[in-house]
Protein backbone atom coordinates (compact mmCIF):
# COMPACT_ATOMS: atom_id res chain seq x y z
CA UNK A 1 -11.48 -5.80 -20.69
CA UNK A 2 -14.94 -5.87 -20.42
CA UNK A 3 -17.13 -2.69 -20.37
CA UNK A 4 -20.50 -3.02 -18.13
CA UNK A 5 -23.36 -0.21 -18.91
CA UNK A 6 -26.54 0.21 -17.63
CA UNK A 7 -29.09 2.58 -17.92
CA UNK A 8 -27.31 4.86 -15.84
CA UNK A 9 -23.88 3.90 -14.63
CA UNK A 10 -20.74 2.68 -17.14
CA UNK A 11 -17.78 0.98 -15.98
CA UNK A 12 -15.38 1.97 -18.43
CA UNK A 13 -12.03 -0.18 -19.57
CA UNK A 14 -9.54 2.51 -18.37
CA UNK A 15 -7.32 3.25 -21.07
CA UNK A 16 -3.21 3.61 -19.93
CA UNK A 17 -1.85 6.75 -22.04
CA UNK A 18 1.81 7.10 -22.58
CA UNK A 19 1.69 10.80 -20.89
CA UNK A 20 -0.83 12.56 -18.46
CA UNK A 21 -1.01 15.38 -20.54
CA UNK A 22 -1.94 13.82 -23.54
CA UNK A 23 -5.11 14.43 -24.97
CA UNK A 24 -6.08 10.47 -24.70
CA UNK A 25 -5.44 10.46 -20.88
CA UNK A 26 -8.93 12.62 -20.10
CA UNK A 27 -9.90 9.11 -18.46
CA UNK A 28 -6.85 8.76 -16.55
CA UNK A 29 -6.74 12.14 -15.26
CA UNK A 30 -10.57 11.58 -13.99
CA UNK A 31 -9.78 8.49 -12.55
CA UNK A 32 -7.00 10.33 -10.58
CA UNK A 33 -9.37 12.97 -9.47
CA UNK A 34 -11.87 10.85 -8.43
CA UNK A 35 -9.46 8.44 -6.52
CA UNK A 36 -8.33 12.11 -4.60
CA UNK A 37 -11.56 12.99 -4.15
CA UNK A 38 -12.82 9.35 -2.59
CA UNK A 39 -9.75 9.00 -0.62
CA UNK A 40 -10.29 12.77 1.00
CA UNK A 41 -13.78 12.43 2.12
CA UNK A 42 -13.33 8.83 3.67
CA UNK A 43 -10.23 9.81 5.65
CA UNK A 44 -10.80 13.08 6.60
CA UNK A 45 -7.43 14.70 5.08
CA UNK A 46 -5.50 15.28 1.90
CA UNK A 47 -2.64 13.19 2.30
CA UNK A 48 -2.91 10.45 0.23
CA UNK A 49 -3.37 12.62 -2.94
CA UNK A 50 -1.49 12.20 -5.76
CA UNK A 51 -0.87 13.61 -9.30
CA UNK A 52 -2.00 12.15 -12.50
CA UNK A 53 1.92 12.07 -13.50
CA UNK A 54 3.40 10.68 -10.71
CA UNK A 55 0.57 7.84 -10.75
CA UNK A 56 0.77 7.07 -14.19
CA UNK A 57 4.53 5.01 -13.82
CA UNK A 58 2.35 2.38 -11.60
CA UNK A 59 -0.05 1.44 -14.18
CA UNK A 60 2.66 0.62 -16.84
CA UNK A 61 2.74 -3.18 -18.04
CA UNK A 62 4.29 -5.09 -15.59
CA UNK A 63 5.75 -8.74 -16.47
CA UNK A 64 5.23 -9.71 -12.74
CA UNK A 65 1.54 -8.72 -11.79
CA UNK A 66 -1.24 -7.86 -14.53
CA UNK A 67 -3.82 -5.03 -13.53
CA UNK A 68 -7.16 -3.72 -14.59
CA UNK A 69 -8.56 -0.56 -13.93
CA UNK A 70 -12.58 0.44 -14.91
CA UNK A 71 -13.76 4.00 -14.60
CA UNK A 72 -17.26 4.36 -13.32
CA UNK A 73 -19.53 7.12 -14.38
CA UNK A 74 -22.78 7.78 -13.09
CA UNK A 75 -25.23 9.70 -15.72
CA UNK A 76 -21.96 10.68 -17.46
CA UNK A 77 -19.85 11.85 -14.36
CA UNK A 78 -16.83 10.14 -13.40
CA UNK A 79 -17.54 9.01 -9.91
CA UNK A 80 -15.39 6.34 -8.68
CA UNK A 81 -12.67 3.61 -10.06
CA UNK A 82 -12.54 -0.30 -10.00
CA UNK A 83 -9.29 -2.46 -10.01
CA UNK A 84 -8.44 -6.34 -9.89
CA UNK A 85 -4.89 -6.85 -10.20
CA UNK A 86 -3.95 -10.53 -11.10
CA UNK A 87 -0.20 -11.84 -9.99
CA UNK A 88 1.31 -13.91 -11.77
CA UNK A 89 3.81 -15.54 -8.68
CA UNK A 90 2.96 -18.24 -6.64
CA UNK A 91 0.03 -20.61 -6.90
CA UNK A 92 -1.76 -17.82 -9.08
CA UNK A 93 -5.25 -18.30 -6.96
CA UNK A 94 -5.36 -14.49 -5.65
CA UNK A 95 -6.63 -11.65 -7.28
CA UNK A 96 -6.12 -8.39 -5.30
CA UNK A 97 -8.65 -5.69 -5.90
CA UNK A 98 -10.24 -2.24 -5.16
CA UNK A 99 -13.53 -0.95 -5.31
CA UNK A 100 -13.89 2.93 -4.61
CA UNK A 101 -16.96 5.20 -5.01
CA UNK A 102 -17.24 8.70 -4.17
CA UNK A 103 -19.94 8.65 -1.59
CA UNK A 104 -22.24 11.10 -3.42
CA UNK A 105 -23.08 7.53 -5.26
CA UNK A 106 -23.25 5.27 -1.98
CA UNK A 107 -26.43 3.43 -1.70
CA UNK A 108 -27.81 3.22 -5.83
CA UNK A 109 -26.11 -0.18 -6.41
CA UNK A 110 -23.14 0.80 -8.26
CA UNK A 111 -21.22 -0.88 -5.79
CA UNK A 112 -22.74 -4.39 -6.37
CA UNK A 113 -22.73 -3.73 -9.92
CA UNK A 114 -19.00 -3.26 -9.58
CA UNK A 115 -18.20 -5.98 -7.32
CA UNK A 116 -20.23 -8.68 -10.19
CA UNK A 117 -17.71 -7.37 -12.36
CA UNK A 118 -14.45 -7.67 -9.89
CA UNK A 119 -15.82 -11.54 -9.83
CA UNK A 120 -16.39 -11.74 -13.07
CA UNK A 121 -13.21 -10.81 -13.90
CA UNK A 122 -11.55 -13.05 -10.96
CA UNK A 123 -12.84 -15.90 -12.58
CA UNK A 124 -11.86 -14.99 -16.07
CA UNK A 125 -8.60 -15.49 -15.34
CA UNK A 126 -8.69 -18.47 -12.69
CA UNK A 127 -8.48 -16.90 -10.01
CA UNK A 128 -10.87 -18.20 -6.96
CA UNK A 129 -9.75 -15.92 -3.97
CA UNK A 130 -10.43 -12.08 -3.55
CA UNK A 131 -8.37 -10.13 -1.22
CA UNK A 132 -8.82 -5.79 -0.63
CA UNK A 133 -7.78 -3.29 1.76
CA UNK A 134 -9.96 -0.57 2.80
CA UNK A 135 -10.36 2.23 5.44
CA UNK A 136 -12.76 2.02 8.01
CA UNK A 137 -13.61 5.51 10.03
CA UNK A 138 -14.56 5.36 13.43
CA UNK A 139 -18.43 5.21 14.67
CA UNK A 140 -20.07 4.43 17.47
CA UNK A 141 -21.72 0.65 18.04
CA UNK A 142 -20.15 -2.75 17.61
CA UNK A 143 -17.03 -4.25 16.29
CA UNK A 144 -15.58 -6.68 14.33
CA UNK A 145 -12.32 -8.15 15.21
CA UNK A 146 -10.24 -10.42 12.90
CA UNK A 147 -9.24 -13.73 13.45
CA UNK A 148 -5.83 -12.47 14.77
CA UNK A 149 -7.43 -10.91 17.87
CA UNK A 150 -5.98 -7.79 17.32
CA UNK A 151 -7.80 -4.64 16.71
CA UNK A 152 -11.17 -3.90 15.11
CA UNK A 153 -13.62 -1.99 13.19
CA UNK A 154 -16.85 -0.91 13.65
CA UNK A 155 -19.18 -3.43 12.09
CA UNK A 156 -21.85 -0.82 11.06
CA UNK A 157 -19.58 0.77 8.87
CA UNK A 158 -21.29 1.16 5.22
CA UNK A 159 -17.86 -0.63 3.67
CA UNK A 160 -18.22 -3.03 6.13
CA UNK A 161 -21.82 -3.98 6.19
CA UNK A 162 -21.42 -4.27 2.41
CA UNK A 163 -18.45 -6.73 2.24
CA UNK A 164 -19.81 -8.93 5.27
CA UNK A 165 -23.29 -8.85 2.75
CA UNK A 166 -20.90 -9.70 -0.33
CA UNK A 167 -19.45 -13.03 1.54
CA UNK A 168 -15.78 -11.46 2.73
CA UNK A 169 -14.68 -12.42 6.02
CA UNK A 170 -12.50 -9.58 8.11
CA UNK A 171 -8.65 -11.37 8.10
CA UNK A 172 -6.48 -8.58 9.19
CA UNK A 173 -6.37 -4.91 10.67
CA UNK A 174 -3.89 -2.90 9.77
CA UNK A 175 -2.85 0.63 11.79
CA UNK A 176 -2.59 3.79 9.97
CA UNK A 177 -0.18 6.22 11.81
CA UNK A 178 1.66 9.17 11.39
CA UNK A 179 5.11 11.21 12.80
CA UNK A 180 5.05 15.11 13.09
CA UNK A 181 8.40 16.27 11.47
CA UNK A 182 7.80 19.67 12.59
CA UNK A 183 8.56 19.15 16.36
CA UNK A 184 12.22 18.52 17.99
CA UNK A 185 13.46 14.92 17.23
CA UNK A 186 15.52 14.35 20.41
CA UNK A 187 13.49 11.28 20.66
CA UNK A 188 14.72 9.82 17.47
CA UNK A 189 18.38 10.76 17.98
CA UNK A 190 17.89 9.18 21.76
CA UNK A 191 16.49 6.29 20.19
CA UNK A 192 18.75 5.75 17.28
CA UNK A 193 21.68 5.72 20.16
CA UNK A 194 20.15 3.08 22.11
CA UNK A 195 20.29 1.15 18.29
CA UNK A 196 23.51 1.58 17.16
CA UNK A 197 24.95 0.33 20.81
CA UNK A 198 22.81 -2.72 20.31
CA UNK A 199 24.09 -3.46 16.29
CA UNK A 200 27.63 -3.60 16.57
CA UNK A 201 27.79 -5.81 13.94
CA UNK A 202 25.93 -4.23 12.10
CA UNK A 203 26.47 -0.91 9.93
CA UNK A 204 24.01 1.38 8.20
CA UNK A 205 24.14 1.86 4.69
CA UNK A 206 21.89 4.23 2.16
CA UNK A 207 20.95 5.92 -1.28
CA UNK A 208 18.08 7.58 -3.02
CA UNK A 209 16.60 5.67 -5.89
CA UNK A 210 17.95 3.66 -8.04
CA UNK A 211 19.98 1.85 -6.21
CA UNK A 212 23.51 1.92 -6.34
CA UNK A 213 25.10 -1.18 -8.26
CA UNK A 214 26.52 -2.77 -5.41
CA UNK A 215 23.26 -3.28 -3.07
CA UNK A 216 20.48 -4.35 -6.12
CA UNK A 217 21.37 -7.82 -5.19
CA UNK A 218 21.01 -7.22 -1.36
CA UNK A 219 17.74 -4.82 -1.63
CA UNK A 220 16.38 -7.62 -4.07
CA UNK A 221 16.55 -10.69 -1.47
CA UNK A 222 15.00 -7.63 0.74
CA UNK A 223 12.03 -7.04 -1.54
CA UNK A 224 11.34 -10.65 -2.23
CA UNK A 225 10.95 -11.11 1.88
CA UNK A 226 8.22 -8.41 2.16
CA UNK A 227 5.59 -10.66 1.67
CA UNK A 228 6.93 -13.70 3.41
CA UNK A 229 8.36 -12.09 6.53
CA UNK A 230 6.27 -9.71 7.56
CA UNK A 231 2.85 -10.81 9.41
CA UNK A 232 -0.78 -11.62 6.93
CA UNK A 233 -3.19 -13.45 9.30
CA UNK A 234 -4.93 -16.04 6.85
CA UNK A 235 -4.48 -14.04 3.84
CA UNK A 236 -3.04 -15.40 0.90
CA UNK A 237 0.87 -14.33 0.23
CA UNK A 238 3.26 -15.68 -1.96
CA UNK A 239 7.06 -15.21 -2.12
CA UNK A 240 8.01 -12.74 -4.74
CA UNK A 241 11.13 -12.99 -7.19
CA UNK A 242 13.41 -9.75 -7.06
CA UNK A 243 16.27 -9.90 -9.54
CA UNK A 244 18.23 -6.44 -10.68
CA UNK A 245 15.89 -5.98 -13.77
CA UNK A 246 12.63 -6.13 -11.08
CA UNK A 247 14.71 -3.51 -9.17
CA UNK A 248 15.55 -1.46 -11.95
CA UNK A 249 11.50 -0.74 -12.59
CA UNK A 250 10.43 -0.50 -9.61
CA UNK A 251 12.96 2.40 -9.01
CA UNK A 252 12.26 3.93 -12.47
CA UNK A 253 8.25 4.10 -11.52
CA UNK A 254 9.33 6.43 -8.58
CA UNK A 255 12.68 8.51 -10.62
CA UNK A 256 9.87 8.81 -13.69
CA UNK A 257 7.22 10.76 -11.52
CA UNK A 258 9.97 12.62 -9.66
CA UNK A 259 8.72 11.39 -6.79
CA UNK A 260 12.35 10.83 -4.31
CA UNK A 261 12.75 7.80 -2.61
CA UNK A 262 15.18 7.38 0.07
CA UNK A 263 16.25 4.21 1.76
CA UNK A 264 18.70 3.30 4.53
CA UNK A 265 19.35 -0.37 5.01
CA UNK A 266 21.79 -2.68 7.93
CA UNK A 267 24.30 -4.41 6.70
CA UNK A 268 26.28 -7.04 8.45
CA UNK A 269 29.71 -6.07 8.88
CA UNK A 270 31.13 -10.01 8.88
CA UNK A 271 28.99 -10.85 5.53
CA UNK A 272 28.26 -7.85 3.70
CA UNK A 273 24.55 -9.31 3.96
CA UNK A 274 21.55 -6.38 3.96
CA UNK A 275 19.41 -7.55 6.34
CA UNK A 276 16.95 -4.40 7.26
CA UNK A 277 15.84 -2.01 5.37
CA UNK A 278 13.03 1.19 5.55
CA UNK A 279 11.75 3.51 2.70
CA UNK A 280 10.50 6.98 2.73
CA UNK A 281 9.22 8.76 -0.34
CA UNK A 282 7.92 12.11 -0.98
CA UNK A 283 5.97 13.70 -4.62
CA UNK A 284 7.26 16.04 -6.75
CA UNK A 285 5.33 19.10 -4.07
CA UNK A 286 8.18 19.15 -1.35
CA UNK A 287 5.18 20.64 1.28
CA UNK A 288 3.39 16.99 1.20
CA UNK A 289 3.13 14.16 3.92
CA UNK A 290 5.38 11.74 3.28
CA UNK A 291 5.11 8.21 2.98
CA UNK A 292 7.03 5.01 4.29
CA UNK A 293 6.72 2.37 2.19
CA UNK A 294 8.54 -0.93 2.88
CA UNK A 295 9.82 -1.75 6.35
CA UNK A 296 11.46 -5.34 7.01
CA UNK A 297 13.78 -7.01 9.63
CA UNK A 298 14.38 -10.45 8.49
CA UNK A 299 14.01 -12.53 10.71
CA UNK A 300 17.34 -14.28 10.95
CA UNK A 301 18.65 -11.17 12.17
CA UNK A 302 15.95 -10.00 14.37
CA UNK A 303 16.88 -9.34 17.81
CA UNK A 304 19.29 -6.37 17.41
CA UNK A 305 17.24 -3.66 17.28
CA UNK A 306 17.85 -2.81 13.54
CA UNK A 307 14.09 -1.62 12.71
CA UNK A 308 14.77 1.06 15.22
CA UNK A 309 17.99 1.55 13.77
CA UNK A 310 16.97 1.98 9.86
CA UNK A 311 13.69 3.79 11.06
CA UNK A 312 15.29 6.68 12.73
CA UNK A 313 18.23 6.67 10.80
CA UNK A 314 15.91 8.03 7.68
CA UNK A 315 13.72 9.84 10.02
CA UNK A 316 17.05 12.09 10.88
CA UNK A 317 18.13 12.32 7.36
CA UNK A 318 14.59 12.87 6.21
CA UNK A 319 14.01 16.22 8.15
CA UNK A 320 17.22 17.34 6.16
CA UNK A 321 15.69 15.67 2.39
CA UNK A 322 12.25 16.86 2.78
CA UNK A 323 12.51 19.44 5.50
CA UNK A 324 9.07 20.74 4.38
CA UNK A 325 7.12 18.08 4.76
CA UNK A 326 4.90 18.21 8.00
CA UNK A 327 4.55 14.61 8.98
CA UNK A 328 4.97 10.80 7.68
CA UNK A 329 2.55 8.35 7.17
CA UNK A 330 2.72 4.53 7.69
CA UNK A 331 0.63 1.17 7.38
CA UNK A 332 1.32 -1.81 9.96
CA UNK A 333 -0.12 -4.95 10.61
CA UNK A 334 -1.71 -4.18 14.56
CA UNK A 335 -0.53 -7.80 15.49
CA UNK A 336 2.83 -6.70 14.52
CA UNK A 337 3.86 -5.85 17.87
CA UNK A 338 7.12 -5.38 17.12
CA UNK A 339 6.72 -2.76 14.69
CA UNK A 340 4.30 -1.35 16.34
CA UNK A 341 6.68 -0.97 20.13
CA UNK A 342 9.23 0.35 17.70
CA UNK A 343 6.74 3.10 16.00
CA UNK A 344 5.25 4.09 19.23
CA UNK A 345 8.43 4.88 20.92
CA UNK A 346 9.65 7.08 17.89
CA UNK A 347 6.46 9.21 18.36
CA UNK A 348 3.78 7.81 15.58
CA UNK A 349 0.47 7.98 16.68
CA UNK A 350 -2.54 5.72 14.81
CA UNK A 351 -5.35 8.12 12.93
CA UNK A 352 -7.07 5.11 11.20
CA UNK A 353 -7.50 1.61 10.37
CA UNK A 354 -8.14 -0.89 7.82
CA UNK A 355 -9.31 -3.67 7.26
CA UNK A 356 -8.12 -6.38 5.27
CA UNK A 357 -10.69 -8.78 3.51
CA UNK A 358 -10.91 -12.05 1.64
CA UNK A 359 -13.48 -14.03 -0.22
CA UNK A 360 -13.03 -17.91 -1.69
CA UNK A 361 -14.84 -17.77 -5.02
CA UNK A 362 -17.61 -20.81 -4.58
CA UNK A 363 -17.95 -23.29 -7.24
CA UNK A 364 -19.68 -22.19 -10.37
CA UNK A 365 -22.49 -24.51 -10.66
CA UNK A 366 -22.05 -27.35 -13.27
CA UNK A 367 -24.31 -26.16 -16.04
């Protein structure tokens, strides 16, 4: 990887050590820090922090997706983190990236400096489109809305005003929203009554990871949906390959970090099929937020309520897993109306939105 330095600012290759404790993974631990530190001050709260251990499993070598990671220092103090990672499924066009600063450093250039390099890099390895997520806190003035016609940001945001200025378009807003587990769930066991009288022919099946032996073939076909099935405006998605080895690592990231993942999943009764699933997963401190991470109905079998059947299925069991965790967090698509009626009803309530972005890399001029 390359290394960019200027007269201030470094973007350092970050080096992957096999433990957080060792004494090569000072970078990795500062890149963590940093990362907890960015993501508290844009959003307000501490809930997306994470430990350098239980990160660590994510950034092994993956045969499936190859990803990059720069450090940036400013005058010698660690001060923000860049990342392209490069898939290797599909037409291979996309490369999927994130560019966080701690906003100490907002406004000096670092952020164009990094964003040559995220290009740079793009093309390096072929790729011509640029896709990223970020937050986007609420302010006062005008908005942008998507293509989709759902939802919107404010357009004066700085994160905003600086992709618009680095030739991304707004695709996509996605709804950030959490449940209070603290309260009474009445709702949920209301709600997951109403469910299983509309999925008779269906039955609910479950397991912390790894997955038990006979469902890796049913939770792969689940996984490789996820990008096909559920809604991404213009962006560019490709169907993903999920066989039992895939499934095996991705479970072994979470078991590594002892980080528990739980998962209840429909089945149909006549086929054995899995054909809904939902994730939650809580860190090694039992006091955290949770998080749920995949949710999918495919959509042969939509219809029969089974997102609000998985959904409060694990929201029951969860208060009984993690019953000191205060609250779970989710990410949906806001034209996913769906997913949305379903989260409502169960009691989430949006805090914050992102927005997804893309860039087409022009030509390179012919030299």
């Amino acid at each position: 990887m390359t290394t960019t330095t200027t007269a201030a600012t470094e973007l350092r290759p970050l080096h992957v050590p096999e433990s957080a404790d060792d004494e090569d993974a000072a970078d990795f631990r500062a890149m963590v820090d940093v990362r907890n530190a960015t993501y508290r001050l844009v959003s307000g709260h501490d809930d997306h922090r994470i430990s350098a251990a239980e990160l660590l499993p994510h950034y092994r070598p993956d045969p499936h997706e190859t990803r990059l990671m720069w450090l940036v220092l400013h005058e010698g103090r660690p001060v923000g983190r860049v990342g392209v990672d490069l898939p290797h499924e599909g037409a291979a066009v996309v490369a999927h990236f994130l560019l966080e600063l701690h906003p100490d450093v907002w406004g000096r250039g670092i952020g164009t400096e990094a964003m040559a390099l995220v290009e740079r890099t793009a093309r390096e390895h072929g790729r011509t489109v640029l896709q990223t997520f970020t937050e986007h806190p609420e302010a006062p003035g005008p908005r942008l809305v998507p293509p989709t016609g759902f939802g919107s940001i404010p357009a004066e945001s700085r994160n905003a005003r600086f992709l618009v200025r680095s030739g991304f378009t707004l695709e996509q807003i996605e709804r950030n929203s959490t449940f209070d587990l603290t309260g009474a769930l009445d709702g949920v066991e209301r709600l997951l009554a109403e469910a299983r009288a509309a999925s008779g022919d269906y039955r609910v099946v479950s397991w912390f990871a790894p997955v038990p032996a006979e469902h890796v073939e049913g939770y792969a076909w689940l996984k490789s949906r996820m990008a096909t099935d559920a809604p991404a405006a213009d962006l560019e998605v490709y169907e993903e390959t999920w066989d039992a080895e895939r499934v095996a690592a991705h479970d072994a990231r979470y078991v590594e970090a002892g980080r528990t993942m739980h998962v209840v999943a429909a089945q149909h009764v006549a086929t054995g099929e899995l054909c809904a699933f939902n994730e939650l997963v809580i860190g090694v401190d039992p006091s955290e937020a949770s998080h749920q991470e995949d949710t999918l109905v495919l959509r042969e079998h939509r219809g029969h309520r089974l997102g609000l059947l998985v959904k409060c299925e694990n929201l029951l069991r969860w208060r009984e897993i993690a019953p000191s965790s205060p609250r779970v967090m989710t990410y949906n698509a806001e034209e996913n109306r769906p997913m949305l009626s379903i989260n409502e009803a169960i009691g989430f309530t949006a805090i914050a939105y992102e927005g997804a972005w893309k860039k087409v890399l022009p030509p390179l001029p012919n030299p």
